[in-house]
N, C-alpha and C. Protein backbone atom coordinates (compact mmCIF):
# COMPACT_ATOMS: atom_id res chain seq x y z
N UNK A 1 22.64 109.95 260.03
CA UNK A 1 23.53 110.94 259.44
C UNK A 1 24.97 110.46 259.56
N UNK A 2 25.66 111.19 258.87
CA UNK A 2 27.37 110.22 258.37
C UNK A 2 27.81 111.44 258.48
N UNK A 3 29.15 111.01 259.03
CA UNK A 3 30.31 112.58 258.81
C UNK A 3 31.52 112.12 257.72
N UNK A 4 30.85 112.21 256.65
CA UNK A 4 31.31 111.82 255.31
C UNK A 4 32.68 112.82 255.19
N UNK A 5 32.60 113.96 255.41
CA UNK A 5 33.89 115.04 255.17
C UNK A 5 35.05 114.50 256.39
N UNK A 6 34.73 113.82 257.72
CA UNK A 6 35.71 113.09 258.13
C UNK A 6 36.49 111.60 257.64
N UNK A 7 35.35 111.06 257.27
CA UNK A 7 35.30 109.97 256.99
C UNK A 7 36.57 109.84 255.59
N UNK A 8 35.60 110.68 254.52
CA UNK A 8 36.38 111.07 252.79
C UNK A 8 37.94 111.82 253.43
N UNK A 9 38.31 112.66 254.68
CA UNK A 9 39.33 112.50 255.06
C UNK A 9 40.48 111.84 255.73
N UNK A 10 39.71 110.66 255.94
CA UNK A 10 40.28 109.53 256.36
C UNK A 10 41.15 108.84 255.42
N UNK A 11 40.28 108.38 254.39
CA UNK A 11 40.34 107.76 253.27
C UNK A 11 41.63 108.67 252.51
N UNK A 12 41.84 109.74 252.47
CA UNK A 12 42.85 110.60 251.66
C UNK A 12 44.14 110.97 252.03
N UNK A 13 43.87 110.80 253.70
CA UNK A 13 44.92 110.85 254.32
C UNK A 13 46.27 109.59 254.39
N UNK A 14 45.18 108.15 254.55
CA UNK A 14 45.23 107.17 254.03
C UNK A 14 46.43 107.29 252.68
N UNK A 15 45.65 107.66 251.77
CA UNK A 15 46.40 107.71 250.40
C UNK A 15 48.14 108.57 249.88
N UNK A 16 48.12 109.40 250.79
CA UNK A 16 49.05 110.32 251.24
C UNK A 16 49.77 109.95 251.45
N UNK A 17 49.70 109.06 252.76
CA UNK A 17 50.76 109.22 253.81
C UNK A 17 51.08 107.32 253.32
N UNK A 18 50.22 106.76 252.36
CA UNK A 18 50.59 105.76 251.97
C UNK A 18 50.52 104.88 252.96
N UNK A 19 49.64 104.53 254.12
CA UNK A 19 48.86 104.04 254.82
C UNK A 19 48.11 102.54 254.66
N UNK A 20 48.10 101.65 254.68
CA UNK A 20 47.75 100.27 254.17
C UNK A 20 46.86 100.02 255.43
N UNK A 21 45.72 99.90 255.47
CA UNK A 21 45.13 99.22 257.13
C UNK A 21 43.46 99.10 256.00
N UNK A 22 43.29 98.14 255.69
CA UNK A 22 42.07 97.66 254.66
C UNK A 22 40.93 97.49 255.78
N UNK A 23 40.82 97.17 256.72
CA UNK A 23 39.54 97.56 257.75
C UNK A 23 39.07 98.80 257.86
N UNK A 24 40.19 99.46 258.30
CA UNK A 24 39.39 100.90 258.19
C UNK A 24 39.34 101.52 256.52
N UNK A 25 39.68 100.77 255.32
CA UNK A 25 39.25 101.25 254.35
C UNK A 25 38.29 101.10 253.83
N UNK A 26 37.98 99.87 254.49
CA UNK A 26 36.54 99.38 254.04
C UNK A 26 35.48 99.92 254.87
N UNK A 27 35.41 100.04 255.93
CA UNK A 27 34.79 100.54 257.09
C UNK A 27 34.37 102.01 256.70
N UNK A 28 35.53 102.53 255.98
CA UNK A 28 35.00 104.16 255.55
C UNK A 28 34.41 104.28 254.20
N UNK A 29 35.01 103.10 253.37
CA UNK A 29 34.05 102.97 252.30
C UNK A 29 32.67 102.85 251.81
N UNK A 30 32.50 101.75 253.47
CA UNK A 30 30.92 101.52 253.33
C UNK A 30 30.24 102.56 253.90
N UNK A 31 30.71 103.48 254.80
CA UNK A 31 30.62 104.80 255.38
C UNK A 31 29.79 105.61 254.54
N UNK A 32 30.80 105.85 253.65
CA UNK A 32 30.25 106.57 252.73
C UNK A 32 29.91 106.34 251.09
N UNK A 33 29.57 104.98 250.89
CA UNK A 33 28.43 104.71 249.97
C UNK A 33 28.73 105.52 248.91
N UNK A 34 27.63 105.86 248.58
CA UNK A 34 27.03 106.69 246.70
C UNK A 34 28.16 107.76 246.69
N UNK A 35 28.45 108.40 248.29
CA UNK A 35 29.14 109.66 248.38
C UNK A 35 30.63 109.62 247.92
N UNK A 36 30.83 108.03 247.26
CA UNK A 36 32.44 108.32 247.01
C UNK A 36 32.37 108.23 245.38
N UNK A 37 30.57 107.92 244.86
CA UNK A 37 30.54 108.12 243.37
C UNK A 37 30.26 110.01 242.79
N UNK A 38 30.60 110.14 241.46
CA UNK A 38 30.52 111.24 240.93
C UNK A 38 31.67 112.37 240.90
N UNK A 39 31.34 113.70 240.78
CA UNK A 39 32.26 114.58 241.01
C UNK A 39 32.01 115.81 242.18
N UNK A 40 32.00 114.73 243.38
CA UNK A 40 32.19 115.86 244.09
C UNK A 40 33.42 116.02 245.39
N UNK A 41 33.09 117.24 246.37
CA UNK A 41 34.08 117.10 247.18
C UNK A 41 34.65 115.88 247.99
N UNK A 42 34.15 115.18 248.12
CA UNK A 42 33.62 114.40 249.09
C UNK A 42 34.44 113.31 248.44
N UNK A 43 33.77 113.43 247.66
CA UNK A 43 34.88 111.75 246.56
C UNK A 43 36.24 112.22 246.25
N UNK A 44 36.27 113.56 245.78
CA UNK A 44 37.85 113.87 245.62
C UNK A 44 38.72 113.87 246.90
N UNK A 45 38.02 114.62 247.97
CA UNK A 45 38.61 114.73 249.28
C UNK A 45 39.21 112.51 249.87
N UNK A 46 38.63 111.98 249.41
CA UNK A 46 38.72 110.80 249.45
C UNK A 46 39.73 110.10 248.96
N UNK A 47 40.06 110.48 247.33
CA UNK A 47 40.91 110.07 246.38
C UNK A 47 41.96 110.81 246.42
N UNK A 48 42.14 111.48 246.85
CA UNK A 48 43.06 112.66 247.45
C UNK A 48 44.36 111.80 248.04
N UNK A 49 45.63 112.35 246.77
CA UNK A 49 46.81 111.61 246.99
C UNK A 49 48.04 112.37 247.50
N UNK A 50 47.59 113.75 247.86
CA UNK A 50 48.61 114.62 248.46
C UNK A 50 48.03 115.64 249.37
N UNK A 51 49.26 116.56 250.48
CA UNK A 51 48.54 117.25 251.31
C UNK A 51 47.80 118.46 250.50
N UNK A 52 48.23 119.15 249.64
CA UNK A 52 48.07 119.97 248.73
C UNK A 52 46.52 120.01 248.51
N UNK A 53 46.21 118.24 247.94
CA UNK A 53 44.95 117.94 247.33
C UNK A 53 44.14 118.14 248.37
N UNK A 54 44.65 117.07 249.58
CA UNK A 54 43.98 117.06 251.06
C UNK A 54 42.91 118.52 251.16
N UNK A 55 43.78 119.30 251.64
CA UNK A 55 43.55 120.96 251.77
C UNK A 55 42.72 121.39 250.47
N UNK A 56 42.58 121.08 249.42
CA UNK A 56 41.91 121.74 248.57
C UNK A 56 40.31 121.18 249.07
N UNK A 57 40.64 120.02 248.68
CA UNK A 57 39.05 119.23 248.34
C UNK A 57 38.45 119.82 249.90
N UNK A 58 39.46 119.40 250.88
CA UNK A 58 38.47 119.48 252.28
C UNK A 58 37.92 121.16 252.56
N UNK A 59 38.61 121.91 251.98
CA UNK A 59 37.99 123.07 252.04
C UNK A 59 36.64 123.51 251.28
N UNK A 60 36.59 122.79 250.40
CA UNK A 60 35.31 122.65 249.05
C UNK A 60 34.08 121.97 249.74
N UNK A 61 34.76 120.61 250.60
CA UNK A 61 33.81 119.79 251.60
C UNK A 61 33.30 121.12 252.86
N UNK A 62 33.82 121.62 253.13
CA UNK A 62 33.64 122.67 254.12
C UNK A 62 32.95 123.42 253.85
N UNK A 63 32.86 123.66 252.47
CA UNK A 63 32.01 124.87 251.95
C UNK A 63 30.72 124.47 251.74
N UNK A 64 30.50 123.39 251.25
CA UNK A 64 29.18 122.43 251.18
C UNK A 64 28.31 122.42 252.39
N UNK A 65 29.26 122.01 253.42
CA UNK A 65 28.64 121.70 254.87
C UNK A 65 28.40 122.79 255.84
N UNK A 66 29.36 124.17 255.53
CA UNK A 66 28.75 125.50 255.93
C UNK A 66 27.55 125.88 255.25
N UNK A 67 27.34 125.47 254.02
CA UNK A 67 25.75 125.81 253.30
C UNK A 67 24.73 125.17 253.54
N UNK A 68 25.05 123.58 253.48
CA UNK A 68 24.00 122.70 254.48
C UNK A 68 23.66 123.11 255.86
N UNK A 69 24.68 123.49 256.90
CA UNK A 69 24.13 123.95 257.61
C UNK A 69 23.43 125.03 257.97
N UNK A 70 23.74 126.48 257.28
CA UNK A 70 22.78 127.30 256.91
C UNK A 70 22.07 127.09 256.35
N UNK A 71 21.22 126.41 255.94
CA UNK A 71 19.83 126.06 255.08
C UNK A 71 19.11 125.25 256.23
N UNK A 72 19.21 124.25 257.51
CA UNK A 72 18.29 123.70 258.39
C UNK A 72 18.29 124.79 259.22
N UNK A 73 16.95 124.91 259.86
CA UNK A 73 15.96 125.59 260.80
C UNK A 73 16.76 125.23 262.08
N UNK A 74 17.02 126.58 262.88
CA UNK A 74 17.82 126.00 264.58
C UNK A 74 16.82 125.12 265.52
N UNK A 75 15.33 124.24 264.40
CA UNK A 75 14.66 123.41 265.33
C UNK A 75 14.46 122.14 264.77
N UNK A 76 15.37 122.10 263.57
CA UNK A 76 15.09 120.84 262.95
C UNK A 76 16.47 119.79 263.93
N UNK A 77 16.03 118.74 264.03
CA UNK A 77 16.49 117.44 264.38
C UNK A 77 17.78 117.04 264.07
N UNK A 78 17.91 117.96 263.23
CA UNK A 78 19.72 117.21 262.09
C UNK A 78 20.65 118.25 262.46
N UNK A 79 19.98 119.80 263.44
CA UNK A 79 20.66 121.10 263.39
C UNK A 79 21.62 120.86 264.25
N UNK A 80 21.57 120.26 265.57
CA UNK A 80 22.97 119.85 266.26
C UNK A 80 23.88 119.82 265.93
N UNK A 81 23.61 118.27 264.84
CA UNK A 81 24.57 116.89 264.70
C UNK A 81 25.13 117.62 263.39
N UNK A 82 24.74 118.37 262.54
CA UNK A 82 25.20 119.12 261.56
C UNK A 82 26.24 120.67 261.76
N UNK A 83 26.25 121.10 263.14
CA UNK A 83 26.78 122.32 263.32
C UNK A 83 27.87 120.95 264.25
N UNK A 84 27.81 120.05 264.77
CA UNK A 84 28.69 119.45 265.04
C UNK A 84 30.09 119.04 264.39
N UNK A 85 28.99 118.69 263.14
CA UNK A 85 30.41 118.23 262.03
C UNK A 85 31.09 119.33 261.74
N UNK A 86 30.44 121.01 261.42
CA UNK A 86 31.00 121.48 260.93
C UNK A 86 32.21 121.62 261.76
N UNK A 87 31.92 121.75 263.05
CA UNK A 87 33.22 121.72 264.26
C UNK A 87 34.03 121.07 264.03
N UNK A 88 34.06 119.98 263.94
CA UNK A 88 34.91 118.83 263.99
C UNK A 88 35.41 119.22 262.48
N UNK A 89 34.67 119.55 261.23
CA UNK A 89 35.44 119.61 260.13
C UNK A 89 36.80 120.85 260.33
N UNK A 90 35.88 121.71 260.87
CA UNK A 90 36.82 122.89 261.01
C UNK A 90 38.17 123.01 261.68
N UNK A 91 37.94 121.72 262.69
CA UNK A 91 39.13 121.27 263.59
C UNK A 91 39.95 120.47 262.76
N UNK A 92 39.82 119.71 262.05
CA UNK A 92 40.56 118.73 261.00
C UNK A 92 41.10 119.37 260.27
N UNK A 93 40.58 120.59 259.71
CA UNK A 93 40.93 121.35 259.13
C UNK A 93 42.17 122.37 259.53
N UNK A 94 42.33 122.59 260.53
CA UNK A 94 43.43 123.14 261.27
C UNK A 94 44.83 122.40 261.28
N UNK A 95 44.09 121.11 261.73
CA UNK A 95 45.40 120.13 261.91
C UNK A 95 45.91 119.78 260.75
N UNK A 96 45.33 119.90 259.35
CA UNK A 96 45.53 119.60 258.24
C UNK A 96 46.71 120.29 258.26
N UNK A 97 46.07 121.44 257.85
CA UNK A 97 47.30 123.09 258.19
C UNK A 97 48.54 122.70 258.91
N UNK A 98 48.72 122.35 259.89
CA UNK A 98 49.50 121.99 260.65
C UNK A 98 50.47 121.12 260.42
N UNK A 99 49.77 119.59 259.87
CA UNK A 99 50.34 119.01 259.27
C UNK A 99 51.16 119.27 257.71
N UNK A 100 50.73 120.05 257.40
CA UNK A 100 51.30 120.42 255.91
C UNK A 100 52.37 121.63 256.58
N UNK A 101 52.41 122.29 257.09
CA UNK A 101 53.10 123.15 257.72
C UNK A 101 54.36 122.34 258.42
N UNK A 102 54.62 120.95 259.35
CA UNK A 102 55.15 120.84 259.78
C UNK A 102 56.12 120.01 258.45
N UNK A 103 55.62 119.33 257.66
CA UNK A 103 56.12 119.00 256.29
C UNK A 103 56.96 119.88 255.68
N UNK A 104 56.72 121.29 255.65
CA UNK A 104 57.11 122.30 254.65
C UNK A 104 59.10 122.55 255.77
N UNK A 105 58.02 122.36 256.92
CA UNK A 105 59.36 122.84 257.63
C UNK A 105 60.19 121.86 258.13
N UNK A 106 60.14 120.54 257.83
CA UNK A 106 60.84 119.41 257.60
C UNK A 106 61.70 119.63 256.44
N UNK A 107 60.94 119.99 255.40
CA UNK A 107 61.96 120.44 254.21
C UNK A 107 62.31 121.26 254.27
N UNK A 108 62.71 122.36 254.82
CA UNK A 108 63.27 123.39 255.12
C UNK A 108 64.80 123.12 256.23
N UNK A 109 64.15 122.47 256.69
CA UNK A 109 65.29 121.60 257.97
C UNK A 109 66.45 120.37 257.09
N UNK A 110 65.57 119.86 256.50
CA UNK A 110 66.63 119.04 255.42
C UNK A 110 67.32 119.57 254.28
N UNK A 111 66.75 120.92 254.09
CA UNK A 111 67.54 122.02 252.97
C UNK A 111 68.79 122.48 253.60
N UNK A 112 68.45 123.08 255.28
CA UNK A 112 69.44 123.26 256.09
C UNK A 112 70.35 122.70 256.13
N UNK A 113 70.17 121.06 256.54
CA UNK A 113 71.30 120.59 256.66
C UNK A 113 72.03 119.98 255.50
N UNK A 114 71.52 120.04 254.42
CA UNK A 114 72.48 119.69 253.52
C UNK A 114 73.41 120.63 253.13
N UNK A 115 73.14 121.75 253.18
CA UNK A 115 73.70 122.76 252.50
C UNK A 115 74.75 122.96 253.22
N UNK A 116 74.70 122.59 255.18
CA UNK A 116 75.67 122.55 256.63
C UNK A 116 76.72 121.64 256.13
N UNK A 117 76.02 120.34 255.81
CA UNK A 117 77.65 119.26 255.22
C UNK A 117 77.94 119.73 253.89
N UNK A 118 77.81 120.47 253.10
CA UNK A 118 78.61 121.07 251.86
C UNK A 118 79.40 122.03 252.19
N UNK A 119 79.29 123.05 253.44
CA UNK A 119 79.74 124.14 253.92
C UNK A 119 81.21 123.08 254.88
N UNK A 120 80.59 121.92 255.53
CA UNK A 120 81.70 121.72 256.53
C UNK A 120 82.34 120.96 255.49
N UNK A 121 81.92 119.99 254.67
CA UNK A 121 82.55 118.88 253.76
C UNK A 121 82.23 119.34 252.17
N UNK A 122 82.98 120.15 251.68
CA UNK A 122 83.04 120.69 250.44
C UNK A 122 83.14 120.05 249.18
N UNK A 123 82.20 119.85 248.56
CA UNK A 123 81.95 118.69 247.40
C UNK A 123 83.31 119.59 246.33
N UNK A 124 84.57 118.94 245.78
CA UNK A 124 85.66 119.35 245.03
C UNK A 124 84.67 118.34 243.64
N UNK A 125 84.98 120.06 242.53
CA UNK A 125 84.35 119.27 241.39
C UNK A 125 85.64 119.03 240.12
């Protein structure tokens, strides 16, 4: 079993933050195989070139993997390692938040201070 919704967030985060390290791109590529062909979360969450996108797709991936895991029996073999990921997705998922949050308020902080040197140093038009 593969934790493809970490993995496809690797890969997107990667793309984002404009990230260059080709070992671990390949490493997550081969990771996840067939799962980066077609149209699904998983591949978009992957191709995923902003936090915006990040947060969309991985929530779609989330939704998949909350249904996968409600559908195995609490005695099948995969039920662990599957309520595992969802943990770990759900945690990534936070920090996502977080991270896009601390972004928003970076720009909010650089709105601040520009507007501080126009107030102290007055642009004459």
């Amino acid at each position: 079993m593969s934790c493809d919704e970490i993995e496809a967030l690797r890969l997107g985060l990667m793309n984002a933050l404009g990230t260059s390290d080709d070992a671990v791109r390949r490493h997550a590529e081969q990771e996840l195989g067939d799962a980066l062909d077609g149209d699904t979360p998983i591949a978009a969450l992957a191709a995923a070139e902003s936090l915006t996108e990040l947060r969309r797709h991985l929530d779609a991936a989330l939704v998949d993997l909350e249904e996968e895991v409600a559908a195995l029996d609490a005695d099948d073999p995969e039920y662990g390692y599957a309520r595992g990921r969802l943990v770990a997705v759900r945690d990534a998922e936070r920090s996502l938040a977080r991270l896009a949050d601390a972004g928003e308020s970076l720009l909010d902080d650089l709105g601040d201070a520009h507007h501080t040197l126009h107030e102290v140093f007055p642009v004459e038009e």
